[in-house]
N, C-alpha and C. Protein backbone atom coordinates (compact mmCIF):
# COMPACT_ATOMS: atom_id res chain seq x y z
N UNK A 1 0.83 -1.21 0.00
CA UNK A 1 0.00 0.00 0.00
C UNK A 1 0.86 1.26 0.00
N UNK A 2 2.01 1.32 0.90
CA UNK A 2 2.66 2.64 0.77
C UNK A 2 3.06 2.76 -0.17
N UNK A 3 3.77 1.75 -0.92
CA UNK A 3 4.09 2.34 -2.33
C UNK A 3 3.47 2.69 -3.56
N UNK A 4 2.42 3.22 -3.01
CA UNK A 4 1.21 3.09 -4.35
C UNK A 4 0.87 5.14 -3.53
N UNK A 5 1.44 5.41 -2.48
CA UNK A 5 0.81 6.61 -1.68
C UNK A 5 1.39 7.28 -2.63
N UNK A 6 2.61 7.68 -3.40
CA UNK A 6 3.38 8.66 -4.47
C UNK A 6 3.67 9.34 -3.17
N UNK A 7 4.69 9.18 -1.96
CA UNK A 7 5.59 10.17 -1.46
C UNK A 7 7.02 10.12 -1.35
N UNK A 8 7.17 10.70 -0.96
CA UNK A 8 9.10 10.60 -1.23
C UNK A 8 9.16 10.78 0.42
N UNK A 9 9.84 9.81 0.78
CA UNK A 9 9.72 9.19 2.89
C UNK A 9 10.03 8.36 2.69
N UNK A 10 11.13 8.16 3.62
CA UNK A 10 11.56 7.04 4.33
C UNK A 10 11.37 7.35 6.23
N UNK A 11 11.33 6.29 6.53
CA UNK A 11 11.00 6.80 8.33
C UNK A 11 12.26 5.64 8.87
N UNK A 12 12.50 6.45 9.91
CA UNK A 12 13.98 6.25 10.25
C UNK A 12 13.85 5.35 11.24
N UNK A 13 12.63 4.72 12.02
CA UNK A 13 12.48 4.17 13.06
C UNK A 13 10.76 3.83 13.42
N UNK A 14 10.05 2.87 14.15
CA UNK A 14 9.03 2.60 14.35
C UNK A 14 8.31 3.69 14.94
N UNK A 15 6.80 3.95 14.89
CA UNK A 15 6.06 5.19 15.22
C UNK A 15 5.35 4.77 16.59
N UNK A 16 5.72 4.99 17.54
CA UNK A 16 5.22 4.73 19.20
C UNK A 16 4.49 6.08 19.53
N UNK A 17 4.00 5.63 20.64
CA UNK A 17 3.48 6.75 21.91
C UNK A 17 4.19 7.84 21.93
N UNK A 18 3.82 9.19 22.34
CA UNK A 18 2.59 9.71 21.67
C UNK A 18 2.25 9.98 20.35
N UNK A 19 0.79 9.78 19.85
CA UNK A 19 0.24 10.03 19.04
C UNK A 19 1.23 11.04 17.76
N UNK A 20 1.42 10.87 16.59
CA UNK A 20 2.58 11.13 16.06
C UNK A 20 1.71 12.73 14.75
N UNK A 21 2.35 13.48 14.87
CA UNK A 21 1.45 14.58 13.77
C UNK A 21 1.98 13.95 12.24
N UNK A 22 1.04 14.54 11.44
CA UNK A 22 1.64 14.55 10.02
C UNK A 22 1.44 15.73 9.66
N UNK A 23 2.55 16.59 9.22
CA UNK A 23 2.59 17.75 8.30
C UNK A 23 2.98 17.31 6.71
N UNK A 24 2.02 17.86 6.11
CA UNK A 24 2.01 17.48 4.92
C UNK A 24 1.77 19.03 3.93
N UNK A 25 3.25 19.44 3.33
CA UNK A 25 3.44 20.06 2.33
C UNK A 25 3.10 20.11 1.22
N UNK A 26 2.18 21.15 0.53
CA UNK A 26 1.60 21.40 -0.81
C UNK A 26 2.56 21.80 -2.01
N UNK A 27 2.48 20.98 -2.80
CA UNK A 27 3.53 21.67 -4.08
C UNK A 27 3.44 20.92 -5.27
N UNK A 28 3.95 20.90 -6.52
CA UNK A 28 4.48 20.26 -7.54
C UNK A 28 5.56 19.90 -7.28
N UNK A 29 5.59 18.22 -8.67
CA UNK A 29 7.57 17.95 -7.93
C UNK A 29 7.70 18.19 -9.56
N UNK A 30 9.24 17.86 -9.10
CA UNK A 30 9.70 18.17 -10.51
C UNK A 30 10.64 19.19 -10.45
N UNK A 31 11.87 19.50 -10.95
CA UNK A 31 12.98 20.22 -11.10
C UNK A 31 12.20 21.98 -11.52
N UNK A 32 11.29 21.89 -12.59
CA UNK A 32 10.83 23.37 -13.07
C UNK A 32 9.86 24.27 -12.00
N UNK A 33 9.11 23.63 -10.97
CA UNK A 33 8.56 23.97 -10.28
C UNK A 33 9.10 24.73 -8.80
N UNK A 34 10.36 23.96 -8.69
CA UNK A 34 11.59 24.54 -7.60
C UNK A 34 11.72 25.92 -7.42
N UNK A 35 11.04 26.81 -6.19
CA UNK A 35 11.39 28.35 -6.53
C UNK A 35 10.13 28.97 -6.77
N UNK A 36 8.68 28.25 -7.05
CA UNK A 36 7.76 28.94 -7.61
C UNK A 36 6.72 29.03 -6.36
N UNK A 37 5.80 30.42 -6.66
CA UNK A 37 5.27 30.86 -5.73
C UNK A 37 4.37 29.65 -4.81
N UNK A 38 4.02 28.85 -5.80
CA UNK A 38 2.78 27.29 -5.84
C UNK A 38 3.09 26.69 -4.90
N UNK A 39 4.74 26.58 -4.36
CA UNK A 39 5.26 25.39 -3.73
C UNK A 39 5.91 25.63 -2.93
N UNK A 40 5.36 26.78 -2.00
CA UNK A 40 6.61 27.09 -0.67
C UNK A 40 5.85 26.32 0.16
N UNK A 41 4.56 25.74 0.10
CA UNK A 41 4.56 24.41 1.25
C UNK A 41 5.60 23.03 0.74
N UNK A 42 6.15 23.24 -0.40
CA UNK A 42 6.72 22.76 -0.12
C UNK A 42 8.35 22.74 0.71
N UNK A 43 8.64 23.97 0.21
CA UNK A 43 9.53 24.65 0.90
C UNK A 43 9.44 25.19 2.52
N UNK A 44 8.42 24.63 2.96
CA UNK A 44 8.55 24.89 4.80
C UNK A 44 8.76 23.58 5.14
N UNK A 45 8.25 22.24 4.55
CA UNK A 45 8.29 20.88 4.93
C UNK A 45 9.99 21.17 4.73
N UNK A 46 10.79 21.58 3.67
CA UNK A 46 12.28 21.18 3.53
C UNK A 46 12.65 22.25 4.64
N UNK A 47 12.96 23.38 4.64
CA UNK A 47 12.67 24.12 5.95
C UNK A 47 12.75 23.97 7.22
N UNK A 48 11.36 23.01 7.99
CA UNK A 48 11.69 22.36 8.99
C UNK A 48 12.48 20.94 9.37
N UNK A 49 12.81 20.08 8.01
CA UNK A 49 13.44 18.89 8.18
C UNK A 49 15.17 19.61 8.34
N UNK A 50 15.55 20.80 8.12
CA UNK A 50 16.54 21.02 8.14
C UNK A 50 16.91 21.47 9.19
N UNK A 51 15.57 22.56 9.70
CA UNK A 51 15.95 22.85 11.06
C UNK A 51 16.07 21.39 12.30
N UNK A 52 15.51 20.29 11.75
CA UNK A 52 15.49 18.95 12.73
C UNK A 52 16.82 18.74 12.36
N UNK A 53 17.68 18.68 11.33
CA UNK A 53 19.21 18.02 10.78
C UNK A 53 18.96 16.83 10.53
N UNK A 54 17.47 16.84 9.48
CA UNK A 54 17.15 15.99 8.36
C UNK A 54 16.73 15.95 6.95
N UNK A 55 17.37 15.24 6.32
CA UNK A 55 17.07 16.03 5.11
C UNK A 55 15.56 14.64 4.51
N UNK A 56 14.96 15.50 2.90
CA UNK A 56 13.86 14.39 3.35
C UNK A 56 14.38 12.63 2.52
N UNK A 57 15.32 12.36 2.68
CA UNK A 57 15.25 10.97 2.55
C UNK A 57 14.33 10.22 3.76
N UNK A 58 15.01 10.49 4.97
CA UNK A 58 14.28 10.63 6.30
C UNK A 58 13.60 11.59 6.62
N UNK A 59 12.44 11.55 6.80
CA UNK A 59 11.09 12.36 6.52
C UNK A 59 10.87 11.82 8.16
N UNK A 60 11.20 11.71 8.82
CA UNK A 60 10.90 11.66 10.46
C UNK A 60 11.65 11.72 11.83
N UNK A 61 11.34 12.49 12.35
CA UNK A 61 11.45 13.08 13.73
C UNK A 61 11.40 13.56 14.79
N UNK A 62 11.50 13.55 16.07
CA UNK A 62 10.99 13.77 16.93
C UNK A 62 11.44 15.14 17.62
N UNK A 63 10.01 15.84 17.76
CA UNK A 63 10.10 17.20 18.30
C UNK A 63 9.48 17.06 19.34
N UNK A 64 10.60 16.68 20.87
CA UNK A 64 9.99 17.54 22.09
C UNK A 64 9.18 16.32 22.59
N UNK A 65 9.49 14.88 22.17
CA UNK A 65 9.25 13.85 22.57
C UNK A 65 7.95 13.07 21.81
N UNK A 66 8.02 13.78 20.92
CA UNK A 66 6.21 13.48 19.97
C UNK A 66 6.59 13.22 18.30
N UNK A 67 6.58 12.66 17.71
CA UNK A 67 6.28 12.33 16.56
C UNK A 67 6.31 12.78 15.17
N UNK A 68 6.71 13.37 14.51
CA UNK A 68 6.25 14.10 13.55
C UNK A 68 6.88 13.58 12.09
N UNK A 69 5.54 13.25 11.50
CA UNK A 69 5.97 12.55 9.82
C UNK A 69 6.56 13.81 9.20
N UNK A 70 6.77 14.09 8.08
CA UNK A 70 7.06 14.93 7.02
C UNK A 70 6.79 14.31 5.56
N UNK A 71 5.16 14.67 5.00
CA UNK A 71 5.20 14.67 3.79
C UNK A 71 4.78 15.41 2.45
N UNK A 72 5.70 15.22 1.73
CA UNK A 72 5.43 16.08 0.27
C UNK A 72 4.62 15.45 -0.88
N UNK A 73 3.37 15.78 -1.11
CA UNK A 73 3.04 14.80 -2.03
C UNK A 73 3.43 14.69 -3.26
N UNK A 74 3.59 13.88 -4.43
CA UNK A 74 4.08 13.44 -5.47
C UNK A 74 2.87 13.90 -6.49
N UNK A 75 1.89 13.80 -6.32
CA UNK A 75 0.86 13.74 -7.16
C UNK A 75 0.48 15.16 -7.75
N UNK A 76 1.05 15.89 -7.55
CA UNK A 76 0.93 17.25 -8.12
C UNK A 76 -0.28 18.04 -7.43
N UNK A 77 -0.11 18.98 -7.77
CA UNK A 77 -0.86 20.10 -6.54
C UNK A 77 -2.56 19.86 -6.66
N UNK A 78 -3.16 19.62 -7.90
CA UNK A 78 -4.44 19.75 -7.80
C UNK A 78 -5.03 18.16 -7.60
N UNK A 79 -3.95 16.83 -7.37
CA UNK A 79 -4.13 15.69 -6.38
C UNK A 79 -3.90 15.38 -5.33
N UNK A 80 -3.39 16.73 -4.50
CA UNK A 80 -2.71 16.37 -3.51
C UNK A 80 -3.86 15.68 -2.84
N UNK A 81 -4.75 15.47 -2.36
CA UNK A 81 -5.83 14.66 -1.78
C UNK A 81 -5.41 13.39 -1.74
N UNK A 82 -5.18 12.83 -2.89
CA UNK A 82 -4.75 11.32 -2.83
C UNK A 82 -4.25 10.74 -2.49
N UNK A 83 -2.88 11.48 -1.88
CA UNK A 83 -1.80 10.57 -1.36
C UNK A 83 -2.29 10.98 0.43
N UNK A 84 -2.62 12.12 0.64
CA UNK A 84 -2.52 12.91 1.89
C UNK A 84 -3.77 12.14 2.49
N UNK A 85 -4.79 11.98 1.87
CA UNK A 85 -5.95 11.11 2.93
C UNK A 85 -5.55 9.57 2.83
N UNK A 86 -4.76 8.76 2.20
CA UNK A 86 -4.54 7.55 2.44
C UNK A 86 -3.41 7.92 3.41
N UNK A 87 -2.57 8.53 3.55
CA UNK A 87 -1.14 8.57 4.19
C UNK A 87 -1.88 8.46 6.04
N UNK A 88 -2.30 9.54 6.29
CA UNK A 88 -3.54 10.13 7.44
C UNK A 88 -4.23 8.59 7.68
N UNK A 89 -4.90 7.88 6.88
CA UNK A 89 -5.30 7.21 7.12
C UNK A 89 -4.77 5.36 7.87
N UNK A 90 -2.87 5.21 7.10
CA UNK A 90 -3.13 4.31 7.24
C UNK A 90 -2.25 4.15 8.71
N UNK A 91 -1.57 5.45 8.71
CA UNK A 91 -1.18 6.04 10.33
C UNK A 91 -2.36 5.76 11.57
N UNK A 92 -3.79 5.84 11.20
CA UNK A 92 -5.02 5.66 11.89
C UNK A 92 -4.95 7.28 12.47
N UNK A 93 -4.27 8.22 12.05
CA UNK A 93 -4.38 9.73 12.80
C UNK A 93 -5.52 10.21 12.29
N UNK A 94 -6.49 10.99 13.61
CA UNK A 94 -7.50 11.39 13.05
C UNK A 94 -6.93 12.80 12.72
N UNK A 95 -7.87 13.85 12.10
CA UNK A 95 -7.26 14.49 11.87
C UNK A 95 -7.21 15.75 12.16
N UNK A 96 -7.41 15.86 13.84
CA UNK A 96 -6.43 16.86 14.61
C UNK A 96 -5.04 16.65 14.71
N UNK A 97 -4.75 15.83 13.93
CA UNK A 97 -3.03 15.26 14.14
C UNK A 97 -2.16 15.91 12.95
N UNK A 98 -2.97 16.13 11.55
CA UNK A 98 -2.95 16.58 10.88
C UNK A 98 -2.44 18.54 10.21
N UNK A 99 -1.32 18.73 9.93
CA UNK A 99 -1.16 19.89 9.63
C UNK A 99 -0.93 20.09 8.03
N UNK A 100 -1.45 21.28 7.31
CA UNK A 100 -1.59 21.12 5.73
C UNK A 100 -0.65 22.55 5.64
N UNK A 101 0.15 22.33 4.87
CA UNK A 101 1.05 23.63 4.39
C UNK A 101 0.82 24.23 3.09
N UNK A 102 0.08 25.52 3.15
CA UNK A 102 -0.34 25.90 1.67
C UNK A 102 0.49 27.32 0.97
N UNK A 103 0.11 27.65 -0.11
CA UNK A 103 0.30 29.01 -0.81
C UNK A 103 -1.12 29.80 -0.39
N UNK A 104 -0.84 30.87 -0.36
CA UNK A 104 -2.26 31.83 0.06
C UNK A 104 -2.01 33.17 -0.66
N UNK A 105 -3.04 33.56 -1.79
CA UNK A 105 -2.39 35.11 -2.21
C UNK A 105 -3.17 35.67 -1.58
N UNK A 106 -4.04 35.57 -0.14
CA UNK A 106 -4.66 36.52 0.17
C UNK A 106 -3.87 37.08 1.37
N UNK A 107 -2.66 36.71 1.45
CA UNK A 107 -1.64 37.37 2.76
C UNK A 107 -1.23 37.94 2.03
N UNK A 108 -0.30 38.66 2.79
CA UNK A 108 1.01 39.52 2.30
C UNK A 108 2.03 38.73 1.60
N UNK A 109 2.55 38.68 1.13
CA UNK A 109 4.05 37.86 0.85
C UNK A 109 5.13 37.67 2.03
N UNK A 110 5.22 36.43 2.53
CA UNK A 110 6.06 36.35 4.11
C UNK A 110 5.22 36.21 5.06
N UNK A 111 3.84 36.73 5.07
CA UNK A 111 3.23 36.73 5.83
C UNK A 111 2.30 35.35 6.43
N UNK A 112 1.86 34.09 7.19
CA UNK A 112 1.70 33.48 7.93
C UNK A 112 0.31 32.94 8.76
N UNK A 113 -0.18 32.20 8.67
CA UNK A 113 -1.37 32.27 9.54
C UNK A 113 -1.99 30.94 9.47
N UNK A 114 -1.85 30.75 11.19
CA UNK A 114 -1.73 28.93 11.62
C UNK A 114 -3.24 28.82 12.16
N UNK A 115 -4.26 27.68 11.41
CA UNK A 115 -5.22 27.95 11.92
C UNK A 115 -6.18 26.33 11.95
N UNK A 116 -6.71 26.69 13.06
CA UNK A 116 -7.04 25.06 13.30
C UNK A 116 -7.95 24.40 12.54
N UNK A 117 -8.48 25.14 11.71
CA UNK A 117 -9.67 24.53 10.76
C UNK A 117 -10.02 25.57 9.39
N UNK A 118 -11.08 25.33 8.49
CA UNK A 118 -11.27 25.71 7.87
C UNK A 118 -11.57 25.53 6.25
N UNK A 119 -11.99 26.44 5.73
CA UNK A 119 -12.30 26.21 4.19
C UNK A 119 -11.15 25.58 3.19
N UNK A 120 -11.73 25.64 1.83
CA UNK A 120 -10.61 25.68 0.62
C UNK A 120 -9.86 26.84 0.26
N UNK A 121 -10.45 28.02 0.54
CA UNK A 121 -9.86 29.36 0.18
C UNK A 121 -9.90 29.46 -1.56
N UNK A 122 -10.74 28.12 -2.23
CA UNK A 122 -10.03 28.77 -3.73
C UNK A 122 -8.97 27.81 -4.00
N UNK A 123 -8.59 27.27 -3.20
CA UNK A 123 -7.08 26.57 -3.74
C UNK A 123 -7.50 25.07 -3.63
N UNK A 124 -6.84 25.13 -5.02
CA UNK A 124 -7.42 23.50 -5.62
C UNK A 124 -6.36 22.26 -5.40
N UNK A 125 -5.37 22.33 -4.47
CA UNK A 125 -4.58 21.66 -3.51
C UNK A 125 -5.55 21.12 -2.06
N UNK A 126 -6.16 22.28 -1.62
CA UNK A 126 -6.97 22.17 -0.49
C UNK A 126 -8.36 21.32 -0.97
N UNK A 127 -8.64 21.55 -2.58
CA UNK A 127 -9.96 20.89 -2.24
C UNK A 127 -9.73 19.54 -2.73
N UNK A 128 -8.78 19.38 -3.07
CA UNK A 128 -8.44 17.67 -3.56
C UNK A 128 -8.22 16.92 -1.61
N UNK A 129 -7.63 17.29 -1.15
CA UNK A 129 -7.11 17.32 0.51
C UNK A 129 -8.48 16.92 1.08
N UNK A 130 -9.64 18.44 1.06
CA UNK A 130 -10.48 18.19 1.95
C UNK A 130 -11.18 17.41 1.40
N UNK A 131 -11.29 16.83 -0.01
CA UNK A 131 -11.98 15.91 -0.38
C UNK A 131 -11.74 14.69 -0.14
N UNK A 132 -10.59 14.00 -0.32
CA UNK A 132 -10.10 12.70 0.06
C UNK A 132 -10.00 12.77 1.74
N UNK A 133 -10.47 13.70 2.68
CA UNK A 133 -10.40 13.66 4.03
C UNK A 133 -12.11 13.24 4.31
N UNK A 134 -13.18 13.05 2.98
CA UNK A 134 -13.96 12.94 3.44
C UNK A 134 -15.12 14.24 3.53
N UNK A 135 -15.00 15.11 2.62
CA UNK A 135 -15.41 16.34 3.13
C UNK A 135 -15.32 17.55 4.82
N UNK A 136 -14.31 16.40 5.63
CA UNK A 136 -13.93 16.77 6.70
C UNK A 136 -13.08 18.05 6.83
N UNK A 137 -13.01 19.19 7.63
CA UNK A 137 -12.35 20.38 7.20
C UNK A 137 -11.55 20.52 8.26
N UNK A 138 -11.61 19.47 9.57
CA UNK A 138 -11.61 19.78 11.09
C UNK A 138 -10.11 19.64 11.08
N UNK A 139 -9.07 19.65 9.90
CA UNK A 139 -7.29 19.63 10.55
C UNK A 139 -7.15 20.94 10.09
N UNK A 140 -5.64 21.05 10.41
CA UNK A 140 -5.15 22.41 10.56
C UNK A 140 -4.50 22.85 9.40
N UNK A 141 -4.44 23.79 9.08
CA UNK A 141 -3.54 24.20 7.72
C UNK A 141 -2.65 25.29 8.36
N UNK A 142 -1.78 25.61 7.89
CA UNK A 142 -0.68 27.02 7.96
C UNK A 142 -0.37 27.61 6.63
N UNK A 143 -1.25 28.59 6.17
CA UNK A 143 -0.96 29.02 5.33
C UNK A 143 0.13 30.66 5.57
N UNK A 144 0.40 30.60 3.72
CA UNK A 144 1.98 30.94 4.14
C UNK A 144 1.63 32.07 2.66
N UNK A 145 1.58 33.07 2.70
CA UNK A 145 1.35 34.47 1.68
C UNK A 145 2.39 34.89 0.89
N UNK A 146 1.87 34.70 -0.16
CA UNK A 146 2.57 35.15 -1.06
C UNK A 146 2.05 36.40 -2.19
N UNK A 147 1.33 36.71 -1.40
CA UNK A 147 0.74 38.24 -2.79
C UNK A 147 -0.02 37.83 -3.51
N UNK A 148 -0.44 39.08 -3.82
CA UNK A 148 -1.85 38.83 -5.19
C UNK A 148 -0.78 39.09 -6.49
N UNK A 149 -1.14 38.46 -7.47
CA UNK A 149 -0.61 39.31 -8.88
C UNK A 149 -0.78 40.55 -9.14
N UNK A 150 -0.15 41.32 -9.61
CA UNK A 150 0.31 42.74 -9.91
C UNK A 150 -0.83 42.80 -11.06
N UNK A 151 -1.82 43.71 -11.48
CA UNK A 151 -2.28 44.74 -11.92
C UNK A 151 -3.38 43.02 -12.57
N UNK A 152 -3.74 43.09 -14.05
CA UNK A 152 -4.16 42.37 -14.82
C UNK A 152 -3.51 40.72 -14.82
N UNK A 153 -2.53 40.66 -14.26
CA UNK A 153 -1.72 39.12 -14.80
C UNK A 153 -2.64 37.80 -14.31
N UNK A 154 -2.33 36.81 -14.87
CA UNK A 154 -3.17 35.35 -14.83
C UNK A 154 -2.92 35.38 -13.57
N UNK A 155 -3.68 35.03 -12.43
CA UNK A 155 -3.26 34.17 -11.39
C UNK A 155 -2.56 33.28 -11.55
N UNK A 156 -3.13 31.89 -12.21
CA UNK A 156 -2.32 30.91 -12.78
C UNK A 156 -0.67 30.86 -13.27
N UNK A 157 -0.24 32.34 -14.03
CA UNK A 157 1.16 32.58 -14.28
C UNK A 157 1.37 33.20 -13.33
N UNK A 158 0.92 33.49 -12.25
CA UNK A 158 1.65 34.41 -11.22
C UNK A 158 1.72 32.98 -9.86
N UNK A 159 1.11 32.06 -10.06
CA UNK A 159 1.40 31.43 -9.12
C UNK A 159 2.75 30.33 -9.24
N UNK A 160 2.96 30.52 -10.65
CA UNK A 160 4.30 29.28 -11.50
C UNK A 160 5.24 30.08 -11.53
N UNK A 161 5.33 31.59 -11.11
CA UNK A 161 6.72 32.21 -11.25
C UNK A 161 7.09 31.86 -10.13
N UNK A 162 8.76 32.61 -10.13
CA UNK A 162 9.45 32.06 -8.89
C UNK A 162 9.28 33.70 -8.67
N UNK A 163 10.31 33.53 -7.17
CA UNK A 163 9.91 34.97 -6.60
C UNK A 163 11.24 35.79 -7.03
N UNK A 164 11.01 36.69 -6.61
CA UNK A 164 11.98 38.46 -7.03
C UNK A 164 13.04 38.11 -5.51
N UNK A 165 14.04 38.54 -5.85
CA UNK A 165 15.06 38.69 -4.49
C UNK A 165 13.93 39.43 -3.40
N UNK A 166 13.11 40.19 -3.28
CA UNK A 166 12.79 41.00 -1.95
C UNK A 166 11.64 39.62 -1.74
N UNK A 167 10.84 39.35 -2.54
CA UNK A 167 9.95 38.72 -2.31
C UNK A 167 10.76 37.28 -1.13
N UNK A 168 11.19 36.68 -2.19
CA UNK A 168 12.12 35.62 -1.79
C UNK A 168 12.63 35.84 -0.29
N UNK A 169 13.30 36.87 -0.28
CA UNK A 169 13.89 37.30 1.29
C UNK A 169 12.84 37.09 2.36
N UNK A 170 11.66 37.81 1.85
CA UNK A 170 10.06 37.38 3.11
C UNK A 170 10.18 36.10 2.95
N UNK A 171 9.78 35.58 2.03
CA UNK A 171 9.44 34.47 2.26
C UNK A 171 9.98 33.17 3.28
N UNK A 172 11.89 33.48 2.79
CA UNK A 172 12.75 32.41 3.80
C UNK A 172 12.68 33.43 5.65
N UNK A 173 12.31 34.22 5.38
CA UNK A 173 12.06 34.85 6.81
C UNK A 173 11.10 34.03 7.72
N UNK A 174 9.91 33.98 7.14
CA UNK A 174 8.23 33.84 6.85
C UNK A 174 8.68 32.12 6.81
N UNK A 175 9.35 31.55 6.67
CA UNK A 175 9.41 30.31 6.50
C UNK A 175 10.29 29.74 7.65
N UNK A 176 11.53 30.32 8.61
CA UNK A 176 11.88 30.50 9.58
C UNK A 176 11.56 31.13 10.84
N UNK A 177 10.25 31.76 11.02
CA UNK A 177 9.64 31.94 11.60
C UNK A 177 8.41 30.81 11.76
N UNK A 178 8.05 30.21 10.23
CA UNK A 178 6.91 29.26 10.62
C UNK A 178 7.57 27.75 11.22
N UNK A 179 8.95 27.64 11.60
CA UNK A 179 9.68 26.69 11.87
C UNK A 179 9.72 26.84 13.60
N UNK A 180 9.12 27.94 14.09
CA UNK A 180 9.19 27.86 15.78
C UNK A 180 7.62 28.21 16.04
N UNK A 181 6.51 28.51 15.22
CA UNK A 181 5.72 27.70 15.32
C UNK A 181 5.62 26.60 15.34
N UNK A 182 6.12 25.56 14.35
CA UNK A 182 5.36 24.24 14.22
C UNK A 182 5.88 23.72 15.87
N UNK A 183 7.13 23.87 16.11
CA UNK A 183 7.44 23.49 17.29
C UNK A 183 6.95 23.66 18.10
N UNK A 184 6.42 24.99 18.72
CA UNK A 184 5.48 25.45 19.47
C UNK A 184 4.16 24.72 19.63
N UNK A 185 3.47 24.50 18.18
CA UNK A 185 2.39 23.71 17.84
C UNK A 185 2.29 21.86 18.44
N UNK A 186 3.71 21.59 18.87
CA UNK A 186 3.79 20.23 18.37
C UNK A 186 4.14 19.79 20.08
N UNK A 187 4.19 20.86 21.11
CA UNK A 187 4.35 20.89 22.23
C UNK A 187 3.13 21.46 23.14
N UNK A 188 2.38 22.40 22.85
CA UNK A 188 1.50 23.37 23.06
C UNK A 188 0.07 22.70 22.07
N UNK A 189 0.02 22.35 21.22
CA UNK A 189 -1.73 21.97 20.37
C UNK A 189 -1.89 23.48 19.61
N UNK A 190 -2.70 23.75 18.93
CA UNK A 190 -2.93 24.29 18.05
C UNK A 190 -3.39 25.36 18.28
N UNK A 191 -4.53 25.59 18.62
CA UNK A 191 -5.01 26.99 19.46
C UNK A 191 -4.06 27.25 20.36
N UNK A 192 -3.28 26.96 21.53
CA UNK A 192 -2.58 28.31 22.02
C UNK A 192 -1.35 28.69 21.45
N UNK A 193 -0.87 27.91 20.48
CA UNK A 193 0.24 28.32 19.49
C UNK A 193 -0.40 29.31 18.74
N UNK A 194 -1.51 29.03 17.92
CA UNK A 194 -2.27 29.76 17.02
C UNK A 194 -2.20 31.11 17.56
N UNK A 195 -2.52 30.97 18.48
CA UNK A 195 -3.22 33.10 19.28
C UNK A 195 -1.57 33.45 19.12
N UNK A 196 -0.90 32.90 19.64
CA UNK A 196 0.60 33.75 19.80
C UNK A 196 0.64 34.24 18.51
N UNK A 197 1.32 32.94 17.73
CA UNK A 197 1.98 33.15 16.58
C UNK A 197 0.92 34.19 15.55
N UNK A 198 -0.42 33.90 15.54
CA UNK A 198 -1.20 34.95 14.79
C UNK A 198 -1.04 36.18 15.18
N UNK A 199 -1.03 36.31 16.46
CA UNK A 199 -0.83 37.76 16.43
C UNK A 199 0.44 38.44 16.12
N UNK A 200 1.43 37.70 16.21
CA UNK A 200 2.91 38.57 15.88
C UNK A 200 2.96 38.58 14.24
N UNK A 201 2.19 37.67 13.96
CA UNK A 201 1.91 37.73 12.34
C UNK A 201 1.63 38.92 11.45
N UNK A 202 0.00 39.19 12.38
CA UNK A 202 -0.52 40.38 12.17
C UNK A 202 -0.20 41.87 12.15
N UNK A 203 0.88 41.81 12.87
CA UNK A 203 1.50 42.88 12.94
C UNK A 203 2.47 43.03 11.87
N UNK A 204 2.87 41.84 11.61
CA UNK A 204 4.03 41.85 10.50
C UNK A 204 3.46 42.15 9.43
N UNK A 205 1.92 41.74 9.41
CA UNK A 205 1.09 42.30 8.45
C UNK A 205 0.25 43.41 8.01
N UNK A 206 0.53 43.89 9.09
CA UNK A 206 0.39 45.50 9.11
C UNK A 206 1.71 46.46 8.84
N UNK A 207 2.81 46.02 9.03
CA UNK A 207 3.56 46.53 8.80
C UNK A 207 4.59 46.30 7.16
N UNK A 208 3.97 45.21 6.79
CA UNK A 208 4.52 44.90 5.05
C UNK A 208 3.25 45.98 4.41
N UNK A 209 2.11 45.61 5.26
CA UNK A 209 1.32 46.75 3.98
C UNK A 209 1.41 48.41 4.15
N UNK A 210 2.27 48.70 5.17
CA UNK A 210 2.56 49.75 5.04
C UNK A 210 3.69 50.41 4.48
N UNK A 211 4.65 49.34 4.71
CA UNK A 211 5.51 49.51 3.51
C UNK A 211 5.46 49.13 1.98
């Protein structure tokens, strides 16, 4: 069965007590996609395996005495559902255990926001996800902002470019910052990480749109 899930994981050791999270990163694979606005969930999953001093051959580790998978799905962004509700599933994690890493152009660029439930937003990563979850909406996502497109441009081509040096700079900020959340999250549960980290967010988000 796992080899039919399309992820790129290996787990370094058997999954015991306590209850183990899965964060599971949104993106395209593939060499051309590397860099593009679409796939900085995938770029927080590589992100935090680095801040653990793992890279993802080994896709598992333990933060703070608890569990935590790391996966990227294979199936491309508008399947991610497929691999992510069998993966969830054959773990038996329900899915408060569950964290989803997305693109969001309705933040700022860099900007952040960890939240325990919720819609599709529009993003057809999320509705492949909440669909193979069952129509269930009840896990967590962290979405991660990257701007609206500039004036007239496709969404669609603005979500396959890669970013501009300033952009880019938020973003690995915005992506090192969402790396002491998850920790926070993975010690603490979701809501009282959430209130912190949202609010220092918000400010950061008041302060990119003022600049």
């Amino acid at each position: 069965m796992l080899s039919k899930l399309y992820f790129n994981r290996r787990f370094c050791t058997a999954i015991q007590s306590p209850r183990p999270w899965l964060f599971v990163g949104l993106g395209n694979p593939g060499d051309k996609f590397k860099g593009t606005r679409h796939n900085v969930g995938f770029n927080m999953i590589d992100t935090f395996a680095e801040s653990q001093g793992i890279d993802m051959d080994t896709v598992f580790c333990i933060v703070d005495g608890v569990p935590v998978l790391l996966a990227k799905p294979q199936t491309y962004m508008n399947l991610s559902g497929e691999s992510s509700g069998p993966l969830a599933a054959y773990y038996k994690l329900p899915l408060n255990r569950v964290l989803v890493f997305h693109d969001d152009m309705d933040l700022p660029c860099g900007v952040l926001r960890l939240q325990p439930k919720g819609g599709h937003g529009s993003h057809n990563g999320m509705k492949s996800v909440i669909h193979h979850f069952r129509g269930n909406r009840e896990f967590a996502r962290l979405r991660i902002g990257i701007g609206k497109p500039p004036g007239q441009m496709d969404p669609k081509a603005f979500l396959l470019q890669k970013f501009n040096a300033t952009a880019q700079e938020r973003i690995d900020v915005g992506l090192k910052e969402g790396v002491v959340a998850l920790k926070e999250l993975v010690s603490k549960g979701v809501e009282e990480s959430a209130r912190s980290f949202n609010t220092d967010q918000k400010y950061k988000h008041i302060k990119i749109s003022v600049n």
